[in-house]
Protein backbone atom coordinates (compact mmCIF):
# COMPACT_ATOMS: atom_id res chain seq x y z
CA UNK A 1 -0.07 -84.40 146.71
CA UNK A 2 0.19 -86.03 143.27
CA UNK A 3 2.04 -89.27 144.21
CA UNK A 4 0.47 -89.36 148.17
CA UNK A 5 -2.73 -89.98 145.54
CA UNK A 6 -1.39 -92.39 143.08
CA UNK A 7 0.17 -93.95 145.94
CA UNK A 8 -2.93 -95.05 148.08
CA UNK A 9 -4.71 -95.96 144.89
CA UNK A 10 -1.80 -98.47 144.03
CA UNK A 11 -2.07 -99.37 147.53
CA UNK A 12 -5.83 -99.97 147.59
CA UNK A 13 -5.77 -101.61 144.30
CA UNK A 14 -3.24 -104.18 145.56
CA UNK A 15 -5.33 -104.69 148.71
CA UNK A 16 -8.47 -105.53 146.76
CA UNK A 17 -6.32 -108.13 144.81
CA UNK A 18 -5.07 -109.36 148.07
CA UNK A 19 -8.68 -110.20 148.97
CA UNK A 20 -10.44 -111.58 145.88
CA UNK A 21 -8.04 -114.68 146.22
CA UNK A 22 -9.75 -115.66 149.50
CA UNK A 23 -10.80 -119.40 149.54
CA UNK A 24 -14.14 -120.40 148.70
CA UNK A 25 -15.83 -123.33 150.72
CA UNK A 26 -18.76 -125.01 149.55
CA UNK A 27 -20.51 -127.27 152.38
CA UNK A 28 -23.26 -130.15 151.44
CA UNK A 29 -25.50 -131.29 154.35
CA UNK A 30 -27.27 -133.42 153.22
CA UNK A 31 -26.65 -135.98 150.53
CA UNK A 32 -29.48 -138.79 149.12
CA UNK A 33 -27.79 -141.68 146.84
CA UNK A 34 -29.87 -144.36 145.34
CA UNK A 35 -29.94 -147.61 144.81
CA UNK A 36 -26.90 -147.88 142.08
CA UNK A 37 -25.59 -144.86 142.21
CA UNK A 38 -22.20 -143.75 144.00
CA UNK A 39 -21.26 -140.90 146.23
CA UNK A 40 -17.49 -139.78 147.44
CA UNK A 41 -17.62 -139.54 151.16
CA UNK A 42 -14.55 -137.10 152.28
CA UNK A 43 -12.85 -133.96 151.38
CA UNK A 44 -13.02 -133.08 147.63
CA UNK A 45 -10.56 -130.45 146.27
CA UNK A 46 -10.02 -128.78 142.80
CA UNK A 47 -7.20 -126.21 142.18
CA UNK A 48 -8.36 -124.13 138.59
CA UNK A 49 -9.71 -121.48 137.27
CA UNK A 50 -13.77 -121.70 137.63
C-alpha cells in the first residue's frame, strides 16, 4: 500500500509539472500609435524566464 501511495503522488506531481509549462498567449486588440511614435505590426515572441 506504501509504494501504490508514493507512487501516484510521484505520478501526480509529475503531471502538475507537465501542465504548468503550458504556453501563455497574450492578445492586443486594439493598438493607438501617435504621431512619432512606432509600433511592431506581427507576431512578437520571447523565450525566458518571466
Amino acid at each position: 500500500m506504501t509504494k501504490l501511495t508514493r507512487t501516484f503522488t510521484t505520478q501526480m506531481e509529475a503531471l502538475k509539472r507537465h501542465r504548468a509549462k503550458a504556453q501563455q498567449t497574450v492578445r492586443v486588440e486594439r493598438v493607438n500609435v501617435e504621431s512619432g511614435g512606432q509600433a511592431i505590426v506581427g507576431d512578437v515572441s520571447h523565450r525566458g524566464e518571466g
